[in-house]
C-alpha atoms as a PDB file:
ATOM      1  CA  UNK A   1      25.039 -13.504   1.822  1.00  0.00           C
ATOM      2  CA  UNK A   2      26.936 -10.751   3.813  1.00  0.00           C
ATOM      3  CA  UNK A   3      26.036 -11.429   7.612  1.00  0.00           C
ATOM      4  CA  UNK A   4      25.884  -7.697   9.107  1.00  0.00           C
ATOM      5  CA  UNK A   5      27.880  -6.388  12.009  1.00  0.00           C
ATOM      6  CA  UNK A   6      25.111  -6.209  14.679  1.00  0.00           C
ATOM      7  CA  UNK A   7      26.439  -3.419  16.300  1.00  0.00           C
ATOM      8  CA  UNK A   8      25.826  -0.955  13.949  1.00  0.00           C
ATOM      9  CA  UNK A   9      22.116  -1.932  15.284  1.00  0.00           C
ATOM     10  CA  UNK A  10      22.843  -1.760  19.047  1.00  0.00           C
ATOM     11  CA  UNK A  11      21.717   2.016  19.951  1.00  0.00           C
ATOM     12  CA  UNK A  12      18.076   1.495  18.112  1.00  0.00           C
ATOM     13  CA  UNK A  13      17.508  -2.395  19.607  1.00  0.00           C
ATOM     14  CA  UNK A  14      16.508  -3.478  16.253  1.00  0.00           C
ATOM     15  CA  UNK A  15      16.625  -6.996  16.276  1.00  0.00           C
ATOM     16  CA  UNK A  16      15.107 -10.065  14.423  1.00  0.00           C
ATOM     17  CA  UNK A  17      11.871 -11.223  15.492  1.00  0.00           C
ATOM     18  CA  UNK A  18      11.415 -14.914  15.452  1.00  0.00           C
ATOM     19  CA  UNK A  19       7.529 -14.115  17.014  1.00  0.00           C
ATOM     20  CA  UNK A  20       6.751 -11.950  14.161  1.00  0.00           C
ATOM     21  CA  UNK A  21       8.430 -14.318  11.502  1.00  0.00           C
ATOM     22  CA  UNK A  22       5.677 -17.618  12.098  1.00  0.00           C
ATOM     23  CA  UNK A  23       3.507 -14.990  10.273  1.00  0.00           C
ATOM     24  CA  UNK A  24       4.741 -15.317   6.748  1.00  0.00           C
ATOM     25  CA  UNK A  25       5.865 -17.904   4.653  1.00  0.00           C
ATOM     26  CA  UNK A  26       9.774 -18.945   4.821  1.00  0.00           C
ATOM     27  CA  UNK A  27      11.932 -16.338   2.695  1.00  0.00           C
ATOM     28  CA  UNK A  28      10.724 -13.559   4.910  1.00  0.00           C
ATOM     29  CA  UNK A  29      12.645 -12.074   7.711  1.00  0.00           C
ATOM     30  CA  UNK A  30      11.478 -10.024  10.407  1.00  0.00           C
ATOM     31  CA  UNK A  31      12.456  -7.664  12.600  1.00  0.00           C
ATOM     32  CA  UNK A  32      11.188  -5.583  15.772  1.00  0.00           C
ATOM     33  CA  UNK A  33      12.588  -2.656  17.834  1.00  0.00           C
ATOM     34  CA  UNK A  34      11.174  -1.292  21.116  1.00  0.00           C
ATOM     35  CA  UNK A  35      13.022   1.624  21.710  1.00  0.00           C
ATOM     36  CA  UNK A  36      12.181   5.140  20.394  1.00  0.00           C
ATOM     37  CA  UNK A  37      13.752   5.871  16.606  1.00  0.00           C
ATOM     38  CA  UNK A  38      16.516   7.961  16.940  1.00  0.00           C
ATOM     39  CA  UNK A  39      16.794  10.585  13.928  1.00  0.00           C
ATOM     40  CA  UNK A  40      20.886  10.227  13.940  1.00  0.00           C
ATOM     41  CA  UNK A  41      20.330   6.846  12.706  1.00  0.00           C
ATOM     42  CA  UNK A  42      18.914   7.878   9.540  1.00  0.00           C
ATOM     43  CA  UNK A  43      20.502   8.002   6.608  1.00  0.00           C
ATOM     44  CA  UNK A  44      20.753  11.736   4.831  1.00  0.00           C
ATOM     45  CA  UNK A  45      18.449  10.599   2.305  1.00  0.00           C
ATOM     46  CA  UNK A  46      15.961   9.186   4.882  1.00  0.00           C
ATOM     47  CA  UNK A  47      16.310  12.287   6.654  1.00  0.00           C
ATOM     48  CA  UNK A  48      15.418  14.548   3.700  1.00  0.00           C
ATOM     49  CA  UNK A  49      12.257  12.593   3.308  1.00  0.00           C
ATOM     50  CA  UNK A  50      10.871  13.915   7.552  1.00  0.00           C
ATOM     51  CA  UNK A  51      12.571  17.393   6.880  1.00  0.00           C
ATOM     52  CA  UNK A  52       9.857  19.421   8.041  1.00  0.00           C
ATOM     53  CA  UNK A  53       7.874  16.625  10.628  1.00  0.00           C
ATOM     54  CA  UNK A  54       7.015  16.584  14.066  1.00  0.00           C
ATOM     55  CA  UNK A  55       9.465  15.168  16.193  1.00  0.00           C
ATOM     56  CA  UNK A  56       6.801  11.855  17.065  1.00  0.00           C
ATOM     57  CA  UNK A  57       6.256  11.658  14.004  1.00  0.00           C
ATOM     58  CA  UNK A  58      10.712  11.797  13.225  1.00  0.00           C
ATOM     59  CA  UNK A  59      10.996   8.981  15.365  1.00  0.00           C
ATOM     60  CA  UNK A  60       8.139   7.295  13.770  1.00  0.00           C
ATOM     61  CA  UNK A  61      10.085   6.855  10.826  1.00  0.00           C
ATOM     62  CA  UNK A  62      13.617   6.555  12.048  1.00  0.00           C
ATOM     63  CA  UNK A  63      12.367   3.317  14.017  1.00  0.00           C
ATOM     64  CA  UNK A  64      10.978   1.910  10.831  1.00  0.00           C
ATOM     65  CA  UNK A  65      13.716   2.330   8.933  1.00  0.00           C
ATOM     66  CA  UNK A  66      16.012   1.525  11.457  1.00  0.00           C
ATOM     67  CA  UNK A  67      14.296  -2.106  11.556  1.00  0.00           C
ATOM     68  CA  UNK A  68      13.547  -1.890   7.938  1.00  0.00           C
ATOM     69  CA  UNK A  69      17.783  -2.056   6.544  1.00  0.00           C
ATOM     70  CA  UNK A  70      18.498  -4.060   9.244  1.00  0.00           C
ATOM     71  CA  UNK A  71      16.267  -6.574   7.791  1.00  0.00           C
ATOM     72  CA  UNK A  72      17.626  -5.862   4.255  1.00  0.00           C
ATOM     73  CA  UNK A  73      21.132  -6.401   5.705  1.00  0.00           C
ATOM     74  CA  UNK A  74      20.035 -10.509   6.288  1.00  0.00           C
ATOM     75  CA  UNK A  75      20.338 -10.355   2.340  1.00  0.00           C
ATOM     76  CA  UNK A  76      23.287  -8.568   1.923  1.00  0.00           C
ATOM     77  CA  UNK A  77      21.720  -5.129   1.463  1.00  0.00           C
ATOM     78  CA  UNK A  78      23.279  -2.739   3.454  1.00  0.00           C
ATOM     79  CA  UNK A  79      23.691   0.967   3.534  1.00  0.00           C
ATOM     80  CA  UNK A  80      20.610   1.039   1.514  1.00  0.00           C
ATOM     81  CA  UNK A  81      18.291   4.488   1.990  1.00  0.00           C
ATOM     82  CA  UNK A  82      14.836   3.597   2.458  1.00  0.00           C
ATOM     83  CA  UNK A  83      13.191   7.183   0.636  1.00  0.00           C
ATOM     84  CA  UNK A  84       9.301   7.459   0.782  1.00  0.00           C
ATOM     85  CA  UNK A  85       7.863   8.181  -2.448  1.00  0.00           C
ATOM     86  CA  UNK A  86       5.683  10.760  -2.795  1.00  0.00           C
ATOM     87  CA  UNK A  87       2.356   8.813  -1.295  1.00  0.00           C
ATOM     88  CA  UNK A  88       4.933   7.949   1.711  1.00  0.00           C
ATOM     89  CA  UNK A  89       5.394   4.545   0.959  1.00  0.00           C
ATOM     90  CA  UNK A  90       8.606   2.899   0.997  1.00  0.00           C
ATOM     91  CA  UNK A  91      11.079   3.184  -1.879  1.00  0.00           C
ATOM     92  CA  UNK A  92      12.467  -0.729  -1.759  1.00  0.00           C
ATOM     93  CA  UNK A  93      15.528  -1.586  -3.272  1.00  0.00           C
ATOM     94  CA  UNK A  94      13.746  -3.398  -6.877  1.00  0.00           C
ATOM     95  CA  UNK A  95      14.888  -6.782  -5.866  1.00  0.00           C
ATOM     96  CA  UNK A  96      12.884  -6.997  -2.602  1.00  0.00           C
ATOM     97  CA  UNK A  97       9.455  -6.124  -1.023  1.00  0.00           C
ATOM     98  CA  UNK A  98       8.712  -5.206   2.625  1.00  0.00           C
ATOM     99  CA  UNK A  99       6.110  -3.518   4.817  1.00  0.00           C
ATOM    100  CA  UNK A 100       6.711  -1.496   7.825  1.00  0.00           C
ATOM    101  CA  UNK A 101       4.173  -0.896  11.126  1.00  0.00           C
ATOM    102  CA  UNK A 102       4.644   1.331  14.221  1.00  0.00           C
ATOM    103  CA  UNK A 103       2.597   1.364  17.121  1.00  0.00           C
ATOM    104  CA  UNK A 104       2.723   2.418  21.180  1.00  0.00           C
ATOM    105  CA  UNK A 105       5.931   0.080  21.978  1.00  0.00           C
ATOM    106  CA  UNK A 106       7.112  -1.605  19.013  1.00  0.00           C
ATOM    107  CA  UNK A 107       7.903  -0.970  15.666  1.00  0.00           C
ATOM    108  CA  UNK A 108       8.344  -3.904  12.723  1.00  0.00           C
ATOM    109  CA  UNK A 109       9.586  -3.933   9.071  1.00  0.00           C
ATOM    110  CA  UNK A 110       9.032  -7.333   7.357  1.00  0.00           C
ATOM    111  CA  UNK A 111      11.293  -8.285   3.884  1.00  0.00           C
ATOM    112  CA  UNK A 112      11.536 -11.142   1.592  1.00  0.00           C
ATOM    113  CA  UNK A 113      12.937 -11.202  -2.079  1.00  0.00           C
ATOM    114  CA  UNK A 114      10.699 -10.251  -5.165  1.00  0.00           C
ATOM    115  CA  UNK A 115      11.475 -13.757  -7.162  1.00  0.00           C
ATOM    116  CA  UNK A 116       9.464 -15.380  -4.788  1.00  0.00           C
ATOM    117  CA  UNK A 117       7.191 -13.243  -3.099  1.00  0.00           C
ATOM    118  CA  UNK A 118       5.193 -10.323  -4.813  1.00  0.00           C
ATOM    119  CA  UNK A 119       3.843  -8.457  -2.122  1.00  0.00           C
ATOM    120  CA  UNK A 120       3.701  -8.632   1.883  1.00  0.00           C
ATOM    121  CA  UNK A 121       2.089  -6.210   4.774  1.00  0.00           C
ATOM    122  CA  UNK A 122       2.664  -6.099   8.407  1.00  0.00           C
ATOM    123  CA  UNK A 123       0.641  -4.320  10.742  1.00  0.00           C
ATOM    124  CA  UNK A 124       0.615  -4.051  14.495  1.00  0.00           C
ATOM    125  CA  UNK A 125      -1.746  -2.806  16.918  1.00  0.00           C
ATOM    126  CA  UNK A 126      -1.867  -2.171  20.731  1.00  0.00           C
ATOM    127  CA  UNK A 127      -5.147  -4.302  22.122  1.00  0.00           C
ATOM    128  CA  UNK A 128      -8.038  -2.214  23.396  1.00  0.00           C
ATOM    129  CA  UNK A 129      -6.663   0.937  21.814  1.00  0.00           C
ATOM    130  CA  UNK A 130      -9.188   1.273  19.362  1.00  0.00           C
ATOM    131  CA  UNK A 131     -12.072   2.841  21.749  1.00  0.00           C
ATOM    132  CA  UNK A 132     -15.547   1.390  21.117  1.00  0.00           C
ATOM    133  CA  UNK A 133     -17.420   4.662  19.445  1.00  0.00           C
ATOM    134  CA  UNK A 134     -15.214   3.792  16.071  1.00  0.00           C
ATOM    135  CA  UNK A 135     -16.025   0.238  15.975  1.00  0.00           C
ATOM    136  CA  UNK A 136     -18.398   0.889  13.073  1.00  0.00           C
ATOM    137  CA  UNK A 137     -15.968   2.856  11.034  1.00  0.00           C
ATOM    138  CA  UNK A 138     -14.246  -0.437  10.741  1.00  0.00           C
ATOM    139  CA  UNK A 139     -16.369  -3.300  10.952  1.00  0.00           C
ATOM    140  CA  UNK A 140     -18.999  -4.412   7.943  1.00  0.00           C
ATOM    141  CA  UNK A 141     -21.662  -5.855   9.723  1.00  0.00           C
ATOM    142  CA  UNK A 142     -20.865  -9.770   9.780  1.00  0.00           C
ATOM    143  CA  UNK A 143     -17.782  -8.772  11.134  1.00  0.00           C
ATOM    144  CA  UNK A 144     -20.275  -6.129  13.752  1.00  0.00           C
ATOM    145  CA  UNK A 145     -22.333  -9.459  14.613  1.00  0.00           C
ATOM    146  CA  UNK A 146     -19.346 -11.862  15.230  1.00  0.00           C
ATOM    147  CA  UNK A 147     -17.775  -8.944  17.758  1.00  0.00           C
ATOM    148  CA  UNK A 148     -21.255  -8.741  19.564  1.00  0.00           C
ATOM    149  CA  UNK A 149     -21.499 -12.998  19.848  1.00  0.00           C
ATOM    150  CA  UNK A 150     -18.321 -12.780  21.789  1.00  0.00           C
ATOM    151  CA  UNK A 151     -17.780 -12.457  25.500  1.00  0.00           C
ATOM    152  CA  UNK A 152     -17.713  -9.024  26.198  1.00  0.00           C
ATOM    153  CA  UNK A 153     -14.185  -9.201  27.416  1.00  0.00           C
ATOM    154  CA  UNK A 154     -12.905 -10.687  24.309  1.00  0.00           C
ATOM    155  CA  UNK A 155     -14.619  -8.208  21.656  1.00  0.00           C
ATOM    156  CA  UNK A 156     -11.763  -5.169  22.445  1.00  0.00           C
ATOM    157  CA  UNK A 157      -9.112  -7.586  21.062  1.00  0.00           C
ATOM    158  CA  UNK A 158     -11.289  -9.085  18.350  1.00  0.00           C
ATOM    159  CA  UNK A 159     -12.146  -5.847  16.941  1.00  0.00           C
ATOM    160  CA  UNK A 160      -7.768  -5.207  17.325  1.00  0.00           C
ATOM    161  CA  UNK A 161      -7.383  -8.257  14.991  1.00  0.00           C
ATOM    162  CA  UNK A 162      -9.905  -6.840  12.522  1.00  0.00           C
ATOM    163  CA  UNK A 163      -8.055  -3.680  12.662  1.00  0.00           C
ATOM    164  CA  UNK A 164      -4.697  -5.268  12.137  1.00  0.00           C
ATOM    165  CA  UNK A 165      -5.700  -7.520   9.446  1.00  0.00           C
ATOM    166  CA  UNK A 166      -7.324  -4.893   7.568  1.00  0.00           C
ATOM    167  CA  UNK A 167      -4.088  -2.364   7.658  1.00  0.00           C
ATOM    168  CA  UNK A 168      -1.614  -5.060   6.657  1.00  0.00           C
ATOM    169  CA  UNK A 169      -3.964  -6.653   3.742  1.00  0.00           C
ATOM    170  CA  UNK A 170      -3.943  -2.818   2.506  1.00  0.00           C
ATOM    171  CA  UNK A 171      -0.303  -2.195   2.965  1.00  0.00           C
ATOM    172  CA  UNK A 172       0.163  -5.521   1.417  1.00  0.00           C
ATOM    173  CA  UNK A 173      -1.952  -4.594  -1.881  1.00  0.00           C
ATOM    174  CA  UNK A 174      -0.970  -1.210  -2.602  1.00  0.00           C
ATOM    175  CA  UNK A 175       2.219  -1.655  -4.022  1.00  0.00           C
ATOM    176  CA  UNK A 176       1.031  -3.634  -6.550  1.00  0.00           C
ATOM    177  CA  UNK A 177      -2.175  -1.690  -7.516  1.00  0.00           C
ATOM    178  CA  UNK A 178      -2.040   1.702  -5.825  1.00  0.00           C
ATOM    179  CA  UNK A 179      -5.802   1.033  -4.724  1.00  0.00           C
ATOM    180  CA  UNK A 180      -6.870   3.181  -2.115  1.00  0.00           C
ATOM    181  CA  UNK A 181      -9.083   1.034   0.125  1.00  0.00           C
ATOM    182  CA  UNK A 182     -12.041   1.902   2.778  1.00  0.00           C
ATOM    183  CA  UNK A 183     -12.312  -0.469   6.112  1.00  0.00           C
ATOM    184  CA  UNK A 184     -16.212  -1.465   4.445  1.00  0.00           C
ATOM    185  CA  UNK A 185     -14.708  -2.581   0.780  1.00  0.00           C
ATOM    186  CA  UNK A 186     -13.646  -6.003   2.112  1.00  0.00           C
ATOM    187  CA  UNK A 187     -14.382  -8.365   5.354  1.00  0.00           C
ATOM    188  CA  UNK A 188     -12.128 -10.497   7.031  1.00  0.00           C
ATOM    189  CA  UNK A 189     -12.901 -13.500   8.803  1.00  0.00           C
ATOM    190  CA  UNK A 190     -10.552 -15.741  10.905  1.00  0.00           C
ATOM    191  CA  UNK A 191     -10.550 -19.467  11.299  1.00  0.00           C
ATOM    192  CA  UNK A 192     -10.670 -21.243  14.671  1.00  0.00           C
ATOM    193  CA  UNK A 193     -10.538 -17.774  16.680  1.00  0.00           C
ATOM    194  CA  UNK A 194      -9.049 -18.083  19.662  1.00  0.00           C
ATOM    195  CA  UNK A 195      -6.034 -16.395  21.654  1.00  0.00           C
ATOM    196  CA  UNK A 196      -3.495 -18.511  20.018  1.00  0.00           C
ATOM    197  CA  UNK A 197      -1.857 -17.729  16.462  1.00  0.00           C
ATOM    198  CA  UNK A 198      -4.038 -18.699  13.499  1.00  0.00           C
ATOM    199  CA  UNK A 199      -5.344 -17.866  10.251  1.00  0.00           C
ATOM    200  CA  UNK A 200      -7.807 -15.146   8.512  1.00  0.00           C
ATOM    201  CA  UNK A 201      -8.938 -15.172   5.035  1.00  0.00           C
ATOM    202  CA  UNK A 202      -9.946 -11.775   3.294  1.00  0.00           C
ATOM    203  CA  UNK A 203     -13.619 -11.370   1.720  1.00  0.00           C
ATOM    204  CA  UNK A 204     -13.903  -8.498  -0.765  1.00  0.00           C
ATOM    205  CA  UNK A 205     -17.045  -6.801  -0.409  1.00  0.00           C
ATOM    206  CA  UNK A 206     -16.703  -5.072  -4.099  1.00  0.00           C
ATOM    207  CA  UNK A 207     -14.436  -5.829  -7.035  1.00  0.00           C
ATOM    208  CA  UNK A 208     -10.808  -5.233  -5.611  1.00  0.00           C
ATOM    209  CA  UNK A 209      -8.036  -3.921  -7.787  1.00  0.00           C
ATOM    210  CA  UNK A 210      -5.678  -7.149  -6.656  1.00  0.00           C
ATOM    211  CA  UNK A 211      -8.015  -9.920  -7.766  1.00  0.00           C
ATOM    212  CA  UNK A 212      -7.396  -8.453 -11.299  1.00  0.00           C
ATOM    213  CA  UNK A 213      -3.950  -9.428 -11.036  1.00  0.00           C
ATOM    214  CA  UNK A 214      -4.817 -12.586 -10.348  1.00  0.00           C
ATOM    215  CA  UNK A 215      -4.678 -13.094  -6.605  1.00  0.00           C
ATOM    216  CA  UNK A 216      -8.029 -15.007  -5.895  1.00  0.00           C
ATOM    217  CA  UNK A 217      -6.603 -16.599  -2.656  1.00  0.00           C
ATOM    218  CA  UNK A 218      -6.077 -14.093   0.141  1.00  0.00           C
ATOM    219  CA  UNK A 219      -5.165 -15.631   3.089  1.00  0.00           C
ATOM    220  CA  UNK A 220      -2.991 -13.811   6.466  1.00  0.00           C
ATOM    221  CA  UNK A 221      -1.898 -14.798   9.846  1.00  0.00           C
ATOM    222  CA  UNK A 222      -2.225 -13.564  12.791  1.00  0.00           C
ATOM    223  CA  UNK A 223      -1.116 -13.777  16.654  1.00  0.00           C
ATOM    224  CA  UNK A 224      -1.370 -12.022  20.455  1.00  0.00           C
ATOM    225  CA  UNK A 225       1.996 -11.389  22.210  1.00  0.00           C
ATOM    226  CA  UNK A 226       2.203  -9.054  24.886  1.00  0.00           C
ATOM    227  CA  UNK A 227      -0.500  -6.344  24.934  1.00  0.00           C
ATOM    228  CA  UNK A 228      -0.312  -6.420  20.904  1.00  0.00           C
ATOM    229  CA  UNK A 229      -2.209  -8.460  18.038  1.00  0.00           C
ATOM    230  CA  UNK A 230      -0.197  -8.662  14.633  1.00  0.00           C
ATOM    231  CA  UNK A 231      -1.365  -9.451  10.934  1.00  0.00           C
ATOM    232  CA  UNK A 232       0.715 -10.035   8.161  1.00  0.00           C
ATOM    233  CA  UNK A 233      -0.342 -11.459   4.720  1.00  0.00           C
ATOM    234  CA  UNK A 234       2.229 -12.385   1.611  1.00  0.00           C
ATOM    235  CA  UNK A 235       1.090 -12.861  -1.880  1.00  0.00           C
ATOM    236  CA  UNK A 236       3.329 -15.186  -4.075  1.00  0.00           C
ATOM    237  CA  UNK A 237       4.594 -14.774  -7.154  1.00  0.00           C
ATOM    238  CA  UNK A 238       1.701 -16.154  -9.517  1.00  0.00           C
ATOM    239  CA  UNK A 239       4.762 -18.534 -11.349  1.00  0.00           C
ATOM    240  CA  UNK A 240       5.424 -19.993  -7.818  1.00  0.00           C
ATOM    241  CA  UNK A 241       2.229 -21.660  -6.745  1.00  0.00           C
ATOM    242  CA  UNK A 242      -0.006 -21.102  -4.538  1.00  0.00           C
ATOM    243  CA  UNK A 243       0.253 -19.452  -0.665  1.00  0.00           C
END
């Protein structure tokens, strides 16, 4: 494995994220960057793909992909030029997978190799961000009636987790199936909630592309640090077992 110089990573405070890394299984590394992207750091391939974007929306992506080949660098990747393919999701170099999330204050890229892991999604969301008048754009209603049995303090950051798990289950799936998903065609429900890390399982409310492929057992993690609540869900290769 080539170790990478981290100084080529100083200016953009990319840096690996042992927080973020209890929320996949071992294989996967992690890493985080609070600063703002900075578009000098992309490659000229990377910057072909934001040509003609807003400048948030420049620094948006330089920040993920800033944290994305730094991550690809643990493996001995380097130099590599994350492109978006035309739906904007990540080109990956064919031996690995990865996911990448931005929010207010941090953006995360998560990797792990393709012989043992067949898919993976991060996401990461700012708590009480998501105002109250869109709950029900997001929420099926078991998941409507477990937010209204809580405290009302604790339901902003309940319906954050949904959020979360939701995004990263979908960013997780598409790669493999190319599924375009709705916030109503699955539930997710999370065992022993509390405010310290656990576990969520994913409920499919109609027939979902990725149980065809043979995934029958979707399970995620999740955890609060800071003013943020992160999901992240793997998938293993069917030939390695079980999650």
């Amino acid at each position: 494995m080539i170790v990478p110089n981290s100084s080529q990573f100083t200016r953009n405070e990319a840096r690996i994220s042992p927080t973020l890394r209890s929320l996949f299984p071992a294989g996967a590394v992690t890493v985080e960057m609070r600063a703002v992207g900075d578009a000098a750091a992309l490659l000229p391939a990377e910057a072909a793909c934001v040509g003609r974007a807003v400048p948030t929306r420049v620094q948006e992506f330089a920040a993920g992909r800033c944290c994305a080949r730094r991550a690809l660098a643990e493996f001995g990747i380097v130099d590599f030029a994350l492109r978006a393919a035309d739906d904007r999701q990540p080109i990956w170099p064919p031996s690995m997978v990865g996911s990448i999330t931005h929010t207010t204050g941090l953006c995360a890229a998560v990797v792990a190799p393709k012989e043992r892991i067949a898919a993976i999604g991060i996401d990461c969301e700012v708590v009480g961000k998501v105002s109250s008048d869109i709950w029900p754009t997001i929420c099926v209603p078991d998941e409507t009636a477990w937010i209204h049995a809580l405290p009302d303090p604790a339901q902003p950051a309940a319906v954050a987790f949904l959020f979360s798990a939701k995004e990263a289950f979908y960013k997780c799936q598409y790669p493999l199936t190319g599924e375009w998903l709705d916030f109503h065609d699955l539930g997710i429900r999370p065992e022993n909630w509390s405010s310290a890390p656990g576990r969520f399982t994913v409920h499919p409310i109609r027939r979902l592309a990725i149980v065809s492929h043979g995934f029958g057992n979707l399970v995620g993690r999740y955890l609060f640090h800071e003013d943020f609540v992160a999901a992240g869900i793997a998938l293993p290769q069917i030939s390695s077992g079980t999650q």
